[in-house]
PDB file of N, CA and C in Angstrom:
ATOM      1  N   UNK A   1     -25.709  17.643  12.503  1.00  0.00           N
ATOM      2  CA  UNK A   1     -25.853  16.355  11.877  1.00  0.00           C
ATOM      3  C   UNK A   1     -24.533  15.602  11.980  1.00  0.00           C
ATOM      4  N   UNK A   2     -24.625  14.228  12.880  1.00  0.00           N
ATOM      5  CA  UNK A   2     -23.157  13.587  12.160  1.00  0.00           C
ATOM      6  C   UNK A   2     -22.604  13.254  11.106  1.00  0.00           C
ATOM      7  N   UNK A   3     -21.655  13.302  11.038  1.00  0.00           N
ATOM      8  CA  UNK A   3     -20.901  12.615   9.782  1.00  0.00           C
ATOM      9  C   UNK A   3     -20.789  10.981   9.803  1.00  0.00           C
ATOM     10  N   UNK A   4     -20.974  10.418   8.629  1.00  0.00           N
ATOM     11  CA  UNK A   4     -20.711   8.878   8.414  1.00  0.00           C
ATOM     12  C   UNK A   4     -19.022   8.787   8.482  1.00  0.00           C
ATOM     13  N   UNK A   5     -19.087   7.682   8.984  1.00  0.00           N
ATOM     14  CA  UNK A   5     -17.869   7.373   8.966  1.00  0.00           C
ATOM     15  C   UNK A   5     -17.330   6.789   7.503  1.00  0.00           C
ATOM     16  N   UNK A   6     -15.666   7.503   6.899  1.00  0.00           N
ATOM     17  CA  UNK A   6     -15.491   7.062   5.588  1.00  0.00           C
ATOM     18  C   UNK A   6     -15.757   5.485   5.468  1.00  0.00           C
ATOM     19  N   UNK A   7     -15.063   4.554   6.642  1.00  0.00           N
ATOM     20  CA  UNK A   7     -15.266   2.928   6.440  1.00  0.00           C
ATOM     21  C   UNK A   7     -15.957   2.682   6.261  1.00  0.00           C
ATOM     22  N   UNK A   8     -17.229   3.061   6.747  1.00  0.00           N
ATOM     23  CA  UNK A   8     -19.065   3.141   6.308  1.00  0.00           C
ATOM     24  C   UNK A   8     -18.934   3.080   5.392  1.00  0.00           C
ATOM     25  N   UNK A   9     -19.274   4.366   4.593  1.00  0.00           N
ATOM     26  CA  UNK A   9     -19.348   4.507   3.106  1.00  0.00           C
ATOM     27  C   UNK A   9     -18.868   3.899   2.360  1.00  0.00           C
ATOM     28  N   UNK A  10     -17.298   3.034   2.469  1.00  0.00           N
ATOM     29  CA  UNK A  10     -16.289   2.602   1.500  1.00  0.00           C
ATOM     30  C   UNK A  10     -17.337   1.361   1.486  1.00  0.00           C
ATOM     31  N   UNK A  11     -17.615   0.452   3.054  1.00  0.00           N
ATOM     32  CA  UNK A  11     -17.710  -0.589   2.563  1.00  0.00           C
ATOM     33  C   UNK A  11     -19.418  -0.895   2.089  1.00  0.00           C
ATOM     34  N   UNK A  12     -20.237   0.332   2.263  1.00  0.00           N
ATOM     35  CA  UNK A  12     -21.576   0.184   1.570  1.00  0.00           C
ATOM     36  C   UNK A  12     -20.978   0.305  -0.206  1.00  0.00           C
ATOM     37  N   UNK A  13     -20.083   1.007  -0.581  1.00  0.00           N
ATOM     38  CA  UNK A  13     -19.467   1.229  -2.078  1.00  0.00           C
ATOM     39  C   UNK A  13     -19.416  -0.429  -2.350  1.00  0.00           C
ATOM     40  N   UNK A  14     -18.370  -0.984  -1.407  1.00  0.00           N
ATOM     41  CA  UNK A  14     -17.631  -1.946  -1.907  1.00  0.00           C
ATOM     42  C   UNK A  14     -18.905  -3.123  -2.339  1.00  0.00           C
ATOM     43  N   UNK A  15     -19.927  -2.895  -1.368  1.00  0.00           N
ATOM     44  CA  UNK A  15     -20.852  -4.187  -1.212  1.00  0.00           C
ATOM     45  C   UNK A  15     -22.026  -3.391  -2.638  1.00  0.00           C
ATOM     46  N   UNK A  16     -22.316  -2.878  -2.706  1.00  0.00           N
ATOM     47  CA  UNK A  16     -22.888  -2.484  -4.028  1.00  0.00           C
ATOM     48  C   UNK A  16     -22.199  -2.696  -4.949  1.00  0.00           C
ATOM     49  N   UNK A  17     -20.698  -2.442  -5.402  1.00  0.00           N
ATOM     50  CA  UNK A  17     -19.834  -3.351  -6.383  1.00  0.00           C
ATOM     51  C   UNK A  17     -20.484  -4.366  -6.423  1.00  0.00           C
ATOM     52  N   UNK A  18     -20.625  -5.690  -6.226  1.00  0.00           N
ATOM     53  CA  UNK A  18     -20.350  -6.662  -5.949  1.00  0.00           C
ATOM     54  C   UNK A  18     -22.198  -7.398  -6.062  1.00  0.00           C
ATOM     55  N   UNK A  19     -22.811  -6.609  -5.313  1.00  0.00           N
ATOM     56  CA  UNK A  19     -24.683  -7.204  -5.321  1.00  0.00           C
ATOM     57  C   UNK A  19     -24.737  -6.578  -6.892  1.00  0.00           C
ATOM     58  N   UNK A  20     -24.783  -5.220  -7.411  1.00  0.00           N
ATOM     59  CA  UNK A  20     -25.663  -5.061  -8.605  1.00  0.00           C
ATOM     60  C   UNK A  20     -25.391  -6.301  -9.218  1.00  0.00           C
ATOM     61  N   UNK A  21     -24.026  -6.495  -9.684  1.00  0.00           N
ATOM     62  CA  UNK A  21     -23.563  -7.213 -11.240  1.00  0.00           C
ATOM     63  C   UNK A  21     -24.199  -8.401 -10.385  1.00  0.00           C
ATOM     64  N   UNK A  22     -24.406  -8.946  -9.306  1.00  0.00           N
ATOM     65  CA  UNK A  22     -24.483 -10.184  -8.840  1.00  0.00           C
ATOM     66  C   UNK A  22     -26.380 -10.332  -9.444  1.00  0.00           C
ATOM     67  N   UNK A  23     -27.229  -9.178  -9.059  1.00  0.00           N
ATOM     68  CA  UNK A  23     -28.098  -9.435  -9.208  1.00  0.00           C
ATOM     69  C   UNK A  23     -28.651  -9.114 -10.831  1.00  0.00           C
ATOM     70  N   UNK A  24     -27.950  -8.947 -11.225  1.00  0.00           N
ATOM     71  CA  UNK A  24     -27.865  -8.661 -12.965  1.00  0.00           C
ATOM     72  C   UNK A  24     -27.829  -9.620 -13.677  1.00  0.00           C
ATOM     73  N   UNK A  25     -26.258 -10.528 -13.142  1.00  0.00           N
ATOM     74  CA  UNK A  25     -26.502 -11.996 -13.465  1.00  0.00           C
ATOM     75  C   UNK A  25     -27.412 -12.757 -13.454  1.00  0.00           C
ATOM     76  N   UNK A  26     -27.736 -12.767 -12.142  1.00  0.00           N
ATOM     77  CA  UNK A  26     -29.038 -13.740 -11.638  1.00  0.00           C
ATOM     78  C   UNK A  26     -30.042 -13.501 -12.326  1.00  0.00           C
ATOM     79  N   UNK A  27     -30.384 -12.073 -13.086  1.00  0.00           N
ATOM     80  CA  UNK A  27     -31.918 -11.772 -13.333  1.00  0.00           C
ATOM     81  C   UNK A  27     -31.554 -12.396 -14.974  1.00  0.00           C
ATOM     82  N   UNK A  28     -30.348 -12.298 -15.846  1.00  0.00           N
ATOM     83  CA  UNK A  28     -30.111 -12.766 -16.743  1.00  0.00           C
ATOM     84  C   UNK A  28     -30.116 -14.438 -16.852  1.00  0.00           C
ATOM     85  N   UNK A  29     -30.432 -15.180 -15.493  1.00  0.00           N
ATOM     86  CA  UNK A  29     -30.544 -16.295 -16.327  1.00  0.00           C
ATOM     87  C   UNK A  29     -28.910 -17.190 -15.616  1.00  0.00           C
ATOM     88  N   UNK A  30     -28.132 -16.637 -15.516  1.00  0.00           N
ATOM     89  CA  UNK A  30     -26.834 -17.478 -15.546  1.00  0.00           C
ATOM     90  C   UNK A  30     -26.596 -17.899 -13.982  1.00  0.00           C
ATOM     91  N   UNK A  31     -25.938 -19.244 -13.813  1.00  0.00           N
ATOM     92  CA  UNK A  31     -25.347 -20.075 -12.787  1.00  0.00           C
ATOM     93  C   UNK A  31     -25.346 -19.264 -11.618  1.00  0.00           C
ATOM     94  N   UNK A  32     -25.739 -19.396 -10.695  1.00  0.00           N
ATOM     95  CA  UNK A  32     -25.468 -18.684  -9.148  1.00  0.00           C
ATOM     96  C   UNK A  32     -24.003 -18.914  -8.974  1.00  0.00           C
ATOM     97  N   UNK A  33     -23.230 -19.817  -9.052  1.00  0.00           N
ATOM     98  CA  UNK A  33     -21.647 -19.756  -8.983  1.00  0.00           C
ATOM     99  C   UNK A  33     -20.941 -18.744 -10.262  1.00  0.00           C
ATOM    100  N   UNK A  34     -21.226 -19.323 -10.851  1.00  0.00           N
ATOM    101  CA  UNK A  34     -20.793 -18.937 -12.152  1.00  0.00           C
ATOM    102  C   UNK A  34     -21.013 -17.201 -11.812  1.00  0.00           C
ATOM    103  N   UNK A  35     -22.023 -16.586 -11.451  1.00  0.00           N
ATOM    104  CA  UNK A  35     -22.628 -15.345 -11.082  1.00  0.00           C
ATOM    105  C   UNK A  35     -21.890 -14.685 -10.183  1.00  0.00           C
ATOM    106  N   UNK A  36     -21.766 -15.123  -9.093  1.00  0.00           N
ATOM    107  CA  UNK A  36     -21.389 -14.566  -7.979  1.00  0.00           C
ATOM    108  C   UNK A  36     -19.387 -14.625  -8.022  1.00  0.00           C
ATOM    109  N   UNK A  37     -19.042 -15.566  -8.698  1.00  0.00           N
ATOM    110  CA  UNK A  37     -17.277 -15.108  -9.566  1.00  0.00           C
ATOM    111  C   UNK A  37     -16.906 -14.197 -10.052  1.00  0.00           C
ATOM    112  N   UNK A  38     -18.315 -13.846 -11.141  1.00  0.00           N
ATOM    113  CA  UNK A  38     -18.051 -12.691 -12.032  1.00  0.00           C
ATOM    114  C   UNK A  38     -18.090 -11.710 -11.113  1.00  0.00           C
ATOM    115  N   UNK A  39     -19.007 -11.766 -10.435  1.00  0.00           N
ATOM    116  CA  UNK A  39     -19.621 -10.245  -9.906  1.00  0.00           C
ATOM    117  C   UNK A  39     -18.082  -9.848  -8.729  1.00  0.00           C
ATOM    118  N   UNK A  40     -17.794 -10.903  -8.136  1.00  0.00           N
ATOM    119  CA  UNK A  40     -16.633 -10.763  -7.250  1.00  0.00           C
ATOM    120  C   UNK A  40     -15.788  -9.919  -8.335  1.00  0.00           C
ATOM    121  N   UNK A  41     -15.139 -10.521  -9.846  1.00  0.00           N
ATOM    122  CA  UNK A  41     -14.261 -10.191 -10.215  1.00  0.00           C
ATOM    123  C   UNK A  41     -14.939  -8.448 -11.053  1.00  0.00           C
ATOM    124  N   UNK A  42     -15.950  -8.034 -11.434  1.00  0.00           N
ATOM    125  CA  UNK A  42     -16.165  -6.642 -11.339  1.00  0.00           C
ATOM    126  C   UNK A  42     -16.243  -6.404 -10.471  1.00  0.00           C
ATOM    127  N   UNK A  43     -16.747  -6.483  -8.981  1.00  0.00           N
ATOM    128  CA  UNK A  43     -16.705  -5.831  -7.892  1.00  0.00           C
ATOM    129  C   UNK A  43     -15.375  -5.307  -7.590  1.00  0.00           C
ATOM    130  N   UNK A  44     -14.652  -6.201  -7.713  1.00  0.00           N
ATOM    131  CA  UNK A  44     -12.963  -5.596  -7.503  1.00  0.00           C
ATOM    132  C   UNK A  44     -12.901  -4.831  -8.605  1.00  0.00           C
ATOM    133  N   UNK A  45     -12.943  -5.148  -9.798  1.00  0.00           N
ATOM    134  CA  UNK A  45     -12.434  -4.026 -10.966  1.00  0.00           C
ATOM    135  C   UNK A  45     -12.770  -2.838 -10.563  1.00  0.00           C
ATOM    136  N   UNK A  46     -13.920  -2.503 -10.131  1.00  0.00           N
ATOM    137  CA  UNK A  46     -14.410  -1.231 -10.145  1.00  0.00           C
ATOM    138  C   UNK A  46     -14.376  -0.768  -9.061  1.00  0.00           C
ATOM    139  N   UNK A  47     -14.152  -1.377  -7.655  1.00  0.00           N
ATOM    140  CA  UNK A  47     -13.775  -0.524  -6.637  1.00  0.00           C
ATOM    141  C   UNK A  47     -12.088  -0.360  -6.867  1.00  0.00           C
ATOM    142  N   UNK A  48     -11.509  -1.035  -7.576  1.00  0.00           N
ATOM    143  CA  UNK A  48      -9.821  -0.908  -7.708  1.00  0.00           C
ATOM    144  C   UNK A  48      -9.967   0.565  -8.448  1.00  0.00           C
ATOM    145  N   UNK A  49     -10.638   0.783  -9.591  1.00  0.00           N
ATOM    146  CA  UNK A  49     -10.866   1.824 -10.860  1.00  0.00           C
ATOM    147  C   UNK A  49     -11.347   2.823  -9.896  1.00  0.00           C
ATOM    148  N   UNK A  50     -12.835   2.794  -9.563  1.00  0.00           N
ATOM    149  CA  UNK A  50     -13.835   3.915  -9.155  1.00  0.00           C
ATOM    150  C   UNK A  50     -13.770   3.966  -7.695  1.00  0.00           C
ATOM    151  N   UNK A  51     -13.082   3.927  -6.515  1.00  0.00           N
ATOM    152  CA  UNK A  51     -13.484   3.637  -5.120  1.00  0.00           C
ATOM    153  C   UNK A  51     -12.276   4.147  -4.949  1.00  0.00           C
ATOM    154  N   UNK A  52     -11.015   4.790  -5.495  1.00  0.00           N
ATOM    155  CA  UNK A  52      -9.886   5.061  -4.832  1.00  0.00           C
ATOM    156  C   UNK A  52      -9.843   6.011  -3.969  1.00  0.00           C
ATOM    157  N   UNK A  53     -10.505   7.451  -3.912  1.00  0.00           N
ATOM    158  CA  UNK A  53     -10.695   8.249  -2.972  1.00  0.00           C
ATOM    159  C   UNK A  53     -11.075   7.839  -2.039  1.00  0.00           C
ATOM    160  N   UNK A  54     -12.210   7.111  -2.014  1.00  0.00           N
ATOM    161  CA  UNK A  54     -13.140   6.395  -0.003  1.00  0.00           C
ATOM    162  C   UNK A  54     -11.952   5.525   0.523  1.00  0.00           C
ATOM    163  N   UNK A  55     -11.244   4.756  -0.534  1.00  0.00           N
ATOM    164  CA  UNK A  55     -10.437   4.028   0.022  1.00  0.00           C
ATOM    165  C   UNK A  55      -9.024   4.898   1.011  1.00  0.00           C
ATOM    166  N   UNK A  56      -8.745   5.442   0.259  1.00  0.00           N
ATOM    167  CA  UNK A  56      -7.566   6.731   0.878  1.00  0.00           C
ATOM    168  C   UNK A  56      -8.138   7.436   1.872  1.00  0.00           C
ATOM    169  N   UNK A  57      -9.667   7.443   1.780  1.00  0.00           N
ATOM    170  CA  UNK A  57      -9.944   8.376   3.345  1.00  0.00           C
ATOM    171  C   UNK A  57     -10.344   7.413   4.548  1.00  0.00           C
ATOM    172  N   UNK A  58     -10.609   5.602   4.410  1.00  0.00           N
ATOM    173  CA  UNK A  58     -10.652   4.912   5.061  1.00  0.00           C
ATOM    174  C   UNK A  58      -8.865   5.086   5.553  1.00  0.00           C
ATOM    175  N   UNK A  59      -7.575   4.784   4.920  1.00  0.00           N
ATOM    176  CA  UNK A  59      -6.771   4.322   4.917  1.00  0.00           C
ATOM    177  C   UNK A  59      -6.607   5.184   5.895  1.00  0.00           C
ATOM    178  N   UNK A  60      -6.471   6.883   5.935  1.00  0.00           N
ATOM    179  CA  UNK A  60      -6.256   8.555   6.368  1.00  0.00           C
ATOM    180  C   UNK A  60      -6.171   7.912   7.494  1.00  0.00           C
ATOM    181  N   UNK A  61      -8.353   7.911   8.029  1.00  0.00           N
ATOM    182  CA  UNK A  61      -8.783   7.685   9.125  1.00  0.00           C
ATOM    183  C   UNK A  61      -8.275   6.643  10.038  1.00  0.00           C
ATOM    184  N   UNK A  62      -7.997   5.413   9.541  1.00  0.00           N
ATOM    185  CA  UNK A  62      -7.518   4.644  10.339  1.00  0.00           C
ATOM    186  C   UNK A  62      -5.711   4.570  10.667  1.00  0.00           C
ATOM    187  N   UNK A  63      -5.183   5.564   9.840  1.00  0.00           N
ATOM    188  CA  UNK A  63      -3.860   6.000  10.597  1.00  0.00           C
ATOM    189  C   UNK A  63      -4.030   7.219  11.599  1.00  0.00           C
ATOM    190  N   UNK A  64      -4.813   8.163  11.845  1.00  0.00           N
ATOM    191  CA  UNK A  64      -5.018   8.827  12.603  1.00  0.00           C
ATOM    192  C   UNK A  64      -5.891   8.430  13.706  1.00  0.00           C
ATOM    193  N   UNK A  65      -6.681   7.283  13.552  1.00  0.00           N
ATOM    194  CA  UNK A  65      -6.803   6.757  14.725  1.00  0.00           C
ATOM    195  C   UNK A  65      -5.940   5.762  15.519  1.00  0.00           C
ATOM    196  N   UNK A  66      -4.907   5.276  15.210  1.00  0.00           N
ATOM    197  CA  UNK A  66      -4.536   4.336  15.299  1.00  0.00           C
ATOM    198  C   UNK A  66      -2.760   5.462  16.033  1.00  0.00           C
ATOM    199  N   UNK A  67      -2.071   6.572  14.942  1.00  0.00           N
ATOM    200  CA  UNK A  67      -1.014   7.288  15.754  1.00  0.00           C
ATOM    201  C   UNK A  67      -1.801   8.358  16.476  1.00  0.00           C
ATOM    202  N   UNK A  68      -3.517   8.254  16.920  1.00  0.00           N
ATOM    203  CA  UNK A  68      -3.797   9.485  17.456  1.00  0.00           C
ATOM    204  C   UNK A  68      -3.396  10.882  16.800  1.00  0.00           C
ATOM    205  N   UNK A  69      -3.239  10.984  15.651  1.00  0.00           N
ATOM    206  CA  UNK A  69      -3.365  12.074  15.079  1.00  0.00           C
ATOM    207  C   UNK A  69      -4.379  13.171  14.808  1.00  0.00           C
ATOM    208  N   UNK A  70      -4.351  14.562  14.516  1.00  0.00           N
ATOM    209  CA  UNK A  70      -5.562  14.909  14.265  1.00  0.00           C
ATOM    210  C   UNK A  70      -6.705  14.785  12.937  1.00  0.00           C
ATOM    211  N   UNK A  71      -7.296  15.180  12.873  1.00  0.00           N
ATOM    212  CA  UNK A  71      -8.330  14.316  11.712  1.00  0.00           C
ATOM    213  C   UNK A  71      -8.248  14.849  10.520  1.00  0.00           C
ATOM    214  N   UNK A  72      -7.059  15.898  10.431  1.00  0.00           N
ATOM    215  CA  UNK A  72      -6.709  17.052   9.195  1.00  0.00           C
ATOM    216  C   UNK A  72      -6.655  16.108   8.009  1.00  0.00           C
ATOM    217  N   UNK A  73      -6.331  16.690   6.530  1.00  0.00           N
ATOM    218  CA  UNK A  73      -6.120  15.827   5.578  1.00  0.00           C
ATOM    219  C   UNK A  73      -4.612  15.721   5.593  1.00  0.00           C
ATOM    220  N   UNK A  74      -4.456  14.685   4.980  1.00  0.00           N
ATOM    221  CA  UNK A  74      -2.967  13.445   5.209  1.00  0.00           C
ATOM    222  C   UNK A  74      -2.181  14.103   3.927  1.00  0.00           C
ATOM    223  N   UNK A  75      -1.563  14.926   4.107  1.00  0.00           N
ATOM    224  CA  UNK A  75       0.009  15.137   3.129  1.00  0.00           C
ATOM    225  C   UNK A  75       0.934  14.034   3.131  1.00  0.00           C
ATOM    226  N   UNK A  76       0.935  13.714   1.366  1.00  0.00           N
ATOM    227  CA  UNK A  76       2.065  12.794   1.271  1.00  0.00           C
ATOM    228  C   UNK A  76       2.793  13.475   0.333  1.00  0.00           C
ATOM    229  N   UNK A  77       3.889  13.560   0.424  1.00  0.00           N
ATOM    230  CA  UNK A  77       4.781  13.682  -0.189  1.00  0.00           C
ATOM    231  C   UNK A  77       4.576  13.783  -1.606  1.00  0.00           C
ATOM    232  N   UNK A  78       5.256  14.732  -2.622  1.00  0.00           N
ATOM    233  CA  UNK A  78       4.785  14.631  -4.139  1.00  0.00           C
ATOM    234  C   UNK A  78       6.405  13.641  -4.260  1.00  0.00           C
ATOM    235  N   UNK A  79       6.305  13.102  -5.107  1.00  0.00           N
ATOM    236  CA  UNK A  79       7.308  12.120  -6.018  1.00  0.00           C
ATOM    237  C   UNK A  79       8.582  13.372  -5.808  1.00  0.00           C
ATOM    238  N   UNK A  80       8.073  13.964  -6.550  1.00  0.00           N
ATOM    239  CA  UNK A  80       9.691  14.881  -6.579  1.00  0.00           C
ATOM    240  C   UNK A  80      10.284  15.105  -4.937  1.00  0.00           C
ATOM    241  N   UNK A  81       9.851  15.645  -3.991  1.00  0.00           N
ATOM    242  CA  UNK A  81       9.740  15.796  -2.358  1.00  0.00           C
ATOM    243  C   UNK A  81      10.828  14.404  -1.840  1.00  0.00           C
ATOM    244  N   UNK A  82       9.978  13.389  -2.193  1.00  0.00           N
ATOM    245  CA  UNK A  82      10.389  11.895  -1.670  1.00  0.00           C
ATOM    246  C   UNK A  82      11.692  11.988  -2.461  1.00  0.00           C
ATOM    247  N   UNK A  83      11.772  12.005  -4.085  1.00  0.00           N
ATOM    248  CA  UNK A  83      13.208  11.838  -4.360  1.00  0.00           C
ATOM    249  C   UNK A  83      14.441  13.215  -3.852  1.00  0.00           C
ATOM    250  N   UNK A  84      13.863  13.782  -3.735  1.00  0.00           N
ATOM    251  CA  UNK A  84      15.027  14.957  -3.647  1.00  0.00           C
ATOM    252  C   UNK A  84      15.496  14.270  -1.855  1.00  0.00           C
ATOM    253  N   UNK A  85      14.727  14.151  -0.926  1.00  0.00           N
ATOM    254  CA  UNK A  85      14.578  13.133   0.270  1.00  0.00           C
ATOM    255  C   UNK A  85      15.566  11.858  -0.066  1.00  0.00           C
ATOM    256  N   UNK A  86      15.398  11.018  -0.565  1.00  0.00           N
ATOM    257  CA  UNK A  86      16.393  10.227  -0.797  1.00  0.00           C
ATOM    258  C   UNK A  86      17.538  10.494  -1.824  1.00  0.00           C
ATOM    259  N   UNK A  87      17.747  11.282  -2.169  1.00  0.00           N
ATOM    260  CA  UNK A  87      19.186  11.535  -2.829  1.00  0.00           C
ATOM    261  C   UNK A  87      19.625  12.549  -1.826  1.00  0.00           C
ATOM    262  N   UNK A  88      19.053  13.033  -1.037  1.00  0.00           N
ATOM    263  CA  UNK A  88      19.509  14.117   0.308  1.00  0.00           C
ATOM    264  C   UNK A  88      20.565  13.134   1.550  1.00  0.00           C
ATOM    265  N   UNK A  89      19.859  11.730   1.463  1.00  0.00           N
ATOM    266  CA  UNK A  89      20.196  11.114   2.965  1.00  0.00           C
ATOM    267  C   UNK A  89      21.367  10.273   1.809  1.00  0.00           C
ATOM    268  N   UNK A  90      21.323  10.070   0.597  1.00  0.00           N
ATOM    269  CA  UNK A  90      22.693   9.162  -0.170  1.00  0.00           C
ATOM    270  C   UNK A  90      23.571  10.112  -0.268  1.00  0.00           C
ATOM    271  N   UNK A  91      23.557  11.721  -0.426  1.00  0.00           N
ATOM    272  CA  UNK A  91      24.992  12.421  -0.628  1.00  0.00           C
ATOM    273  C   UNK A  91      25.400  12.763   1.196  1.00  0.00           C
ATOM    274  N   UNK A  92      24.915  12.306   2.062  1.00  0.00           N
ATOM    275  CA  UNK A  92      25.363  12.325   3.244  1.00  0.00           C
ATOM    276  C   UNK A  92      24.879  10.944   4.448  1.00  0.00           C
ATOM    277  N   UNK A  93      25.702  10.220   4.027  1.00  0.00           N
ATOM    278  CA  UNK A  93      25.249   9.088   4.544  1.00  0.00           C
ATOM    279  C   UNK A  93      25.788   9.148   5.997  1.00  0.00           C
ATOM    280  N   UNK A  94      24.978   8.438   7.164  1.00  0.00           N
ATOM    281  CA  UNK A  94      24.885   8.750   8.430  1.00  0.00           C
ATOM    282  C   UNK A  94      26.403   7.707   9.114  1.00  0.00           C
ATOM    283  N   UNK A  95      26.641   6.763   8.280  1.00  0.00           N
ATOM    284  CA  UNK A  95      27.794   5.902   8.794  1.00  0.00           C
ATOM    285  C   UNK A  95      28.458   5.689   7.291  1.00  0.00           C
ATOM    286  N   UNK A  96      29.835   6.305   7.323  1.00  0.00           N
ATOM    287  CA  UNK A  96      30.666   6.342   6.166  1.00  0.00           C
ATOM    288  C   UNK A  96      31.341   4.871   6.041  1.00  0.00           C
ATOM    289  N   UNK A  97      31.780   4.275   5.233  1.00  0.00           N
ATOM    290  CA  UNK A  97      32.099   2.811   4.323  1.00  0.00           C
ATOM    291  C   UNK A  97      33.463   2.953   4.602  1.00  0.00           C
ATOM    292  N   UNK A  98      34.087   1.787   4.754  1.00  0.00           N
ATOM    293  CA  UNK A  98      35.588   1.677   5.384  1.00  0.00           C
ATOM    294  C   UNK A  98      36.430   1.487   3.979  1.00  0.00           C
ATOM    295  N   UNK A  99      36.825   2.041   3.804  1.00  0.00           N
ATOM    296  CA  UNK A  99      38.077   2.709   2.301  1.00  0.00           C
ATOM    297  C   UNK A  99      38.390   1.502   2.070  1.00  0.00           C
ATOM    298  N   UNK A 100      38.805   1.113   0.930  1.00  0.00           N
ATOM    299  CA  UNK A 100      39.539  -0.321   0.025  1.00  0.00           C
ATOM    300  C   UNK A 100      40.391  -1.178   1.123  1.00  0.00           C
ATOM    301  N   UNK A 101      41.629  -0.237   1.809  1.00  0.00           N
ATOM    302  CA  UNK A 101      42.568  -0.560   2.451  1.00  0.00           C
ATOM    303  C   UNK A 101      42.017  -1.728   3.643  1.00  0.00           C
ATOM    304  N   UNK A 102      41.250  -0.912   4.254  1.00  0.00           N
ATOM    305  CA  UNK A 102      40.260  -2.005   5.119  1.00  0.00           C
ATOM    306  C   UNK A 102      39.604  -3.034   4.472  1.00  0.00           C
ATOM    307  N   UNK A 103      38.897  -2.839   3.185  1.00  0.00           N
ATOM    308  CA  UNK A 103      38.472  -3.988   2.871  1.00  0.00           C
ATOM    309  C   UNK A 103      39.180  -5.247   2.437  1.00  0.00           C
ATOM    310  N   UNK A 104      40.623  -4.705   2.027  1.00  0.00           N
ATOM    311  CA  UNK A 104      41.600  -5.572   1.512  1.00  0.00           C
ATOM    312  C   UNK A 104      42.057  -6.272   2.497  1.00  0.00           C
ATOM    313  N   UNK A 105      42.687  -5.808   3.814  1.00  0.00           N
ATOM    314  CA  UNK A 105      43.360  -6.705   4.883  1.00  0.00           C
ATOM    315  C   UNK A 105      41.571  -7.275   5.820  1.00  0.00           C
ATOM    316  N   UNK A 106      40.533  -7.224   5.595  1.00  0.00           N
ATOM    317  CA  UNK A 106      40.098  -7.678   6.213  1.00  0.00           C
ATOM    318  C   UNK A 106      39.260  -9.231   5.618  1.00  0.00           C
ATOM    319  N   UNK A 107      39.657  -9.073   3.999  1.00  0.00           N
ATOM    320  CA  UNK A 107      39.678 -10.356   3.309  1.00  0.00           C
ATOM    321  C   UNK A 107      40.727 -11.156   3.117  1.00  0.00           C
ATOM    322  N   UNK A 108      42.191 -10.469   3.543  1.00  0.00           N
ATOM    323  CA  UNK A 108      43.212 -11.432   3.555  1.00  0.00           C
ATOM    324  C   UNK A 108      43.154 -12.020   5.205  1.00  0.00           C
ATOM    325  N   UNK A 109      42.604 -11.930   6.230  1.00  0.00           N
ATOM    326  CA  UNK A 109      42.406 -12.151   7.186  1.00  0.00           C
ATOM    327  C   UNK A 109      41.365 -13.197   7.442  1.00  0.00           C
ATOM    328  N   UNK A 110      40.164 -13.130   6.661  1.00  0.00           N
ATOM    329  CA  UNK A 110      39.590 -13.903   6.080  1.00  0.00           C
ATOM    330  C   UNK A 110      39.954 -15.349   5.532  1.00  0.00           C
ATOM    331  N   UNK A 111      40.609 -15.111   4.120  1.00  0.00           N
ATOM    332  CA  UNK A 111      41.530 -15.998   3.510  1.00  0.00           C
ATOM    333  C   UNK A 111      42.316 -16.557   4.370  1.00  0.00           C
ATOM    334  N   UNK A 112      42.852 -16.521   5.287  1.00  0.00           N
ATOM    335  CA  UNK A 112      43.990 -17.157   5.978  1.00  0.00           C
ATOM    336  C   UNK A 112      43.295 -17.579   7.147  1.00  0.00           C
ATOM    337  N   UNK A 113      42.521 -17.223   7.501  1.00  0.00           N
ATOM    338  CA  UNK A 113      41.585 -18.167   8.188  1.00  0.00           C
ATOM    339  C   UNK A 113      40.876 -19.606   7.638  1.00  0.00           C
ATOM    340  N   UNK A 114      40.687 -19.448   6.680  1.00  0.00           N
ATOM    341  CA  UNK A 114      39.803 -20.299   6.090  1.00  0.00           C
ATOM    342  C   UNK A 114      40.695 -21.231   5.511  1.00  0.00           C
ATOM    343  N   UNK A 115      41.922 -20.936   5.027  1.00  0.00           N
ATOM    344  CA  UNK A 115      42.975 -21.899   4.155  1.00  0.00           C
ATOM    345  C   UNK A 115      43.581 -22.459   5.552  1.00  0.00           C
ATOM    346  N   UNK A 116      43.764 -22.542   6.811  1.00  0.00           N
ATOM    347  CA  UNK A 116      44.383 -22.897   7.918  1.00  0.00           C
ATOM    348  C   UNK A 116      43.189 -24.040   8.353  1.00  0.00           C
ATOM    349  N   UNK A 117      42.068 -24.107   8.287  1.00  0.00           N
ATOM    350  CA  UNK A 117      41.546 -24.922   8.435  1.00  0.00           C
ATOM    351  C   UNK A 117      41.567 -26.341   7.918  1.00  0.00           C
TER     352      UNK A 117
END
């Protein structure tokens, strides 16, 4: 049997967000504009709330199609990983900062450029 594709699924999710409340409204009676605002603005609430997994396996899929990767699940980094990662590359920085001394004669060099004008 094939598999659906996650974008499939996300965006049959997303479009059911969006028709129920739409047709809920409508059966209640209220404005077709007025209706179809609301329903936009729960449709987003609840795929923002309830849709985050399809969304992350749309996101997966289309980086592995896109760097040709294989179709495995996508490791990201836990918070702690990423920071220990960036306080790793700040206690050894790849191009070291030119000491005071340099910064001092290269603003009086500066200065005397600019006052000669």
């Amino acid at each position: 049997m094939k598999r659906i594709p996650p974008a499939v699924i996300y965006t049959i999710l997303r479009l059911l967000t969006f028709f129920v409340p739409l047709a809920i409204l409508l059966l209640l009676g209220f404005n077709e504009w007025f209706s179809a605002i609301v329903a936009a603005l729960i449709g987003f609430a609840i795929s923002l709330i309830f849709l985050r997994r399809p969304r992350e396996q749309v996101a997966v899929a289309i980086h592995n199609k896109r760097t040709g990767a294989d179709a495995g699940p996508h490791e990201t980094p836990t918070d702690e990983e990423a920071e220990d990662e960036v306080i790793e590359h700040s206690e050894h920085p790849q191009h070291p900062e030119p000491d005071a001394a340099q910064n001092a004669e290269h603003s009086d060099h500066v200065d005397g450029d600019a006052t000669s004008r």
